[in-house]
N, C-alpha and C. Protein backbone atom coordinates (compact mmCIF):
# COMPACT_ATOMS: atom_id res chain seq x y z
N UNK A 1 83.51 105.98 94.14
CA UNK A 1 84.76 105.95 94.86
C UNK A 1 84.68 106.90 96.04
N UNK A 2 85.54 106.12 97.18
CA UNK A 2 85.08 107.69 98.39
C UNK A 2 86.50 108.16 98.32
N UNK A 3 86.79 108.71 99.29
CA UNK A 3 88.25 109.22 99.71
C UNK A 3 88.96 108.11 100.96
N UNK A 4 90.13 107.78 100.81
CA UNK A 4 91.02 107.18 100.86
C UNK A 4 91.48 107.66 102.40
N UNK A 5 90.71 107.39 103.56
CA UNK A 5 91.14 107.44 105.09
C UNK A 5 91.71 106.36 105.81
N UNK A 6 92.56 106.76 107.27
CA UNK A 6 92.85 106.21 107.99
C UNK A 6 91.65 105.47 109.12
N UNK A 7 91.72 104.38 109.70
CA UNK A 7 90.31 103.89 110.14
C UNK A 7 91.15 102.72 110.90
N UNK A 8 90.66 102.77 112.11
CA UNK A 8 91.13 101.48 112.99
C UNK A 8 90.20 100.12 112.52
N UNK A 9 91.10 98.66 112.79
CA UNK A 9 90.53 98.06 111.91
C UNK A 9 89.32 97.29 112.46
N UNK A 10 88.60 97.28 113.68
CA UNK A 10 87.25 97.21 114.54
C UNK A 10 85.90 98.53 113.42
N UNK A 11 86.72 98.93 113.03
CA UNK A 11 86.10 99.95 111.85
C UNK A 11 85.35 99.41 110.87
N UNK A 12 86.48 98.37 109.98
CA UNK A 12 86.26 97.80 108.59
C UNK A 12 84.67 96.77 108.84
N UNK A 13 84.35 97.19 107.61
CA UNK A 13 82.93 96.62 107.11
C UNK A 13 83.06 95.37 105.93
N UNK A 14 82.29 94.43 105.76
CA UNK A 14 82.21 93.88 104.31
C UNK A 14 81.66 95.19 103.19
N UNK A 15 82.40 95.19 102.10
CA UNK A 15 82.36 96.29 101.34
C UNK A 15 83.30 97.39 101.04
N UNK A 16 83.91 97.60 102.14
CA UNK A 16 85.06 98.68 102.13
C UNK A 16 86.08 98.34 101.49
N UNK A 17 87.08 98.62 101.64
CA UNK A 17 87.99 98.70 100.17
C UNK A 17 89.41 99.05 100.76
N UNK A 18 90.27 98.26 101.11
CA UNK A 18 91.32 98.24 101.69
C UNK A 18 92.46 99.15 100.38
N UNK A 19 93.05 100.12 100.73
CA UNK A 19 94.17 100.16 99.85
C UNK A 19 95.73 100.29 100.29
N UNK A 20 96.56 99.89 99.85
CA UNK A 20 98.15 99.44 100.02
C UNK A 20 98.58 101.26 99.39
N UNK A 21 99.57 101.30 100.45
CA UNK A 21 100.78 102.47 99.70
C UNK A 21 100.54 102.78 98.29
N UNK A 22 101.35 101.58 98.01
CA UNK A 22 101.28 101.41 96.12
C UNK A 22 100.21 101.81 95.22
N UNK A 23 99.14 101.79 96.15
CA UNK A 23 97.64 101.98 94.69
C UNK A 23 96.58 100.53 95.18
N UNK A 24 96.90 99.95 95.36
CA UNK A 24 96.63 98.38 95.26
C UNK A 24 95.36 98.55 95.60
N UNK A 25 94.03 98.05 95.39
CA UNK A 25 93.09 97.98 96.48
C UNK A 25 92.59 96.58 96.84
N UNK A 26 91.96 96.40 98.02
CA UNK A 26 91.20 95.11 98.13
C UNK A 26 90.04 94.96 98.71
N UNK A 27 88.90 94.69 97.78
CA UNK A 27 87.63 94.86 98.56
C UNK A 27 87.33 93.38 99.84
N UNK A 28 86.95 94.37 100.89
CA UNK A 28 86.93 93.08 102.20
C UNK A 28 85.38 92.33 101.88
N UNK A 29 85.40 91.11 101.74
CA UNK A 29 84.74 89.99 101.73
C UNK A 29 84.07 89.44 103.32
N UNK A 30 84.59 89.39 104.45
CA UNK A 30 84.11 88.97 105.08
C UNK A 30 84.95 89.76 106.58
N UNK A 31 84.38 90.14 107.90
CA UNK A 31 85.14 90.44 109.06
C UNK A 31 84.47 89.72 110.24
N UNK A 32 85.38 88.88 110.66
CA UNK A 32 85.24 88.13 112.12
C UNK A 32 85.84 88.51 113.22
N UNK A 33 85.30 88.40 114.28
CA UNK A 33 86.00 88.25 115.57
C UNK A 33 86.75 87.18 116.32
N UNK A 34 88.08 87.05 116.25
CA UNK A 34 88.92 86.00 116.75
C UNK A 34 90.14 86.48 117.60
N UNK A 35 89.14 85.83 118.90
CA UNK A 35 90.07 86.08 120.36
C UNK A 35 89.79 87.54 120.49
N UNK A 36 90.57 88.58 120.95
CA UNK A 36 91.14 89.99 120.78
C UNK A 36 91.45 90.35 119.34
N UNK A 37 91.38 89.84 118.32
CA UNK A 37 91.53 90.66 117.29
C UNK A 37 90.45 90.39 115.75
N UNK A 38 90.88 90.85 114.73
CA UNK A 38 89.73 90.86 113.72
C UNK A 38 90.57 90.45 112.55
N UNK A 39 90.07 89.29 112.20
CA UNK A 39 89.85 88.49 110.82
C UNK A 39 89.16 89.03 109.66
N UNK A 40 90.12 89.80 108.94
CA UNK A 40 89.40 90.48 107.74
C UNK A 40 89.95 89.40 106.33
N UNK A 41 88.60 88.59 105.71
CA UNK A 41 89.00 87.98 104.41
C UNK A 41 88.91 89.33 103.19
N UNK A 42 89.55 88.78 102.28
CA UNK A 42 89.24 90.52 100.93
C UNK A 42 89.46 89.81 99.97
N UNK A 43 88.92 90.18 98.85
CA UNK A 43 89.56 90.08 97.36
C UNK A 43 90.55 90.63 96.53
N UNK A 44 91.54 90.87 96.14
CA UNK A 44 92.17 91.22 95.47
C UNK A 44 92.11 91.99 93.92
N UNK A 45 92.43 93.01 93.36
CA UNK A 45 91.70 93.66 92.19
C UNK A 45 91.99 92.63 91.30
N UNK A 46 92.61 91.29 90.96
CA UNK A 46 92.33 90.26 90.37
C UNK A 46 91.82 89.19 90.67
N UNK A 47 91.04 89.09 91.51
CA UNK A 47 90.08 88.10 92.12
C UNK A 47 90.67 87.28 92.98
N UNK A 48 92.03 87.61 93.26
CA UNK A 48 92.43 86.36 94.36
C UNK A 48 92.23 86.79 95.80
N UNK A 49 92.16 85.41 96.34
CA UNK A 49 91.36 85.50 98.09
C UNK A 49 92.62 85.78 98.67
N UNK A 50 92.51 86.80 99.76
CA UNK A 50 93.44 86.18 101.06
C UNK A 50 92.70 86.84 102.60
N UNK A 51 93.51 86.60 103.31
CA UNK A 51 93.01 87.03 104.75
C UNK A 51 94.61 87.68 105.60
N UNK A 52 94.13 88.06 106.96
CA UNK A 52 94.97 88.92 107.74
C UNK A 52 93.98 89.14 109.24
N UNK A 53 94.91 89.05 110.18
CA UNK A 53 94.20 89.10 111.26
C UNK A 53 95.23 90.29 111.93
N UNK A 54 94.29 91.33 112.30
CA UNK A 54 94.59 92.73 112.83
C UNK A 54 94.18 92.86 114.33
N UNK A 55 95.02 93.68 114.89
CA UNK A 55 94.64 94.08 116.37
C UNK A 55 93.28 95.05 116.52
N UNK A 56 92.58 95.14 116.98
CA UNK A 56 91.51 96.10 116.94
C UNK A 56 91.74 97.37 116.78
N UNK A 57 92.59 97.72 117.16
CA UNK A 57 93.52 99.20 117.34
C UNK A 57 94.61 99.46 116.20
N UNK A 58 94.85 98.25 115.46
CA UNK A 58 95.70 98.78 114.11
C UNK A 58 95.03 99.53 113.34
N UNK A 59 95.87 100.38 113.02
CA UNK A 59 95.00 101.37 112.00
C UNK A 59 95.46 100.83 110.52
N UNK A 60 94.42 101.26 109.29
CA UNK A 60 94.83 100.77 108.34
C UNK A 60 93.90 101.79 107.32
N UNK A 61 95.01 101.51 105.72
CA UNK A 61 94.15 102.57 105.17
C UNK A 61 93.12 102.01 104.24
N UNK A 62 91.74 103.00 104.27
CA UNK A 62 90.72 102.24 103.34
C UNK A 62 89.41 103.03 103.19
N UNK A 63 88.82 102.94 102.01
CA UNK A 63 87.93 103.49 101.44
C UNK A 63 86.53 102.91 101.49
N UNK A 64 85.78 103.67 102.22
CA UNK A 64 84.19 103.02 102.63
C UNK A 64 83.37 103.78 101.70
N UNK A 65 82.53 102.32 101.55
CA UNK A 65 81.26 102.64 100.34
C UNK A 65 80.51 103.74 101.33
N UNK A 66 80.04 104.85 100.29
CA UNK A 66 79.01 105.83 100.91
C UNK A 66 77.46 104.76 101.22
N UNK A 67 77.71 104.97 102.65
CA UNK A 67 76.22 104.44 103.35
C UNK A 67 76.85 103.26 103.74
N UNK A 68 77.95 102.83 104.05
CA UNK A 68 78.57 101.63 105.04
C UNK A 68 78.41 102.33 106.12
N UNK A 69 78.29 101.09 107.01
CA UNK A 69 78.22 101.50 108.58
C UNK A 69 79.49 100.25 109.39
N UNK A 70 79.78 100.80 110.44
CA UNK A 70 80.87 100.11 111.29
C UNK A 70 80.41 98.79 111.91
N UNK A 71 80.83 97.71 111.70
CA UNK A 71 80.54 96.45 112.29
C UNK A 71 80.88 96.78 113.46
């Protein structure tokens, strides 16, 4: 587990680990580039899929595997 930072979302990697206010986490599955902004797919801590498309500059909170690097 790492520690739980703020990270703009041009940041996020496949692997990292999105977490919600609440506790929630969601490991990201896949990050694309579409138009000006970024298409992050994730899993859910019960296996369900979803997606979200972020501004490059939204910040969001999330936990990177030690030895991820920035897409």
């Amino acid at each position: 587990m790492g520690i739980v930072e703020l990270m703009q979302a041009r940041e996020l990697a496949v692997g990292d680990t999105l977490v919600s206010a609440t506790g929630a986490s969601y490991e990201i599955t896949k990050v694309a580039r579409v138009g000006r902004g970024i298409r992050v797919q994730y899993l859910t801590e019960d296996g369900r899929s979803g997606r979200f498309t972020a501004a490059p500059e939204s910040v969001v909170r999330g936990r990177r595997e030690s030895g991820a690097h920035a897409a």
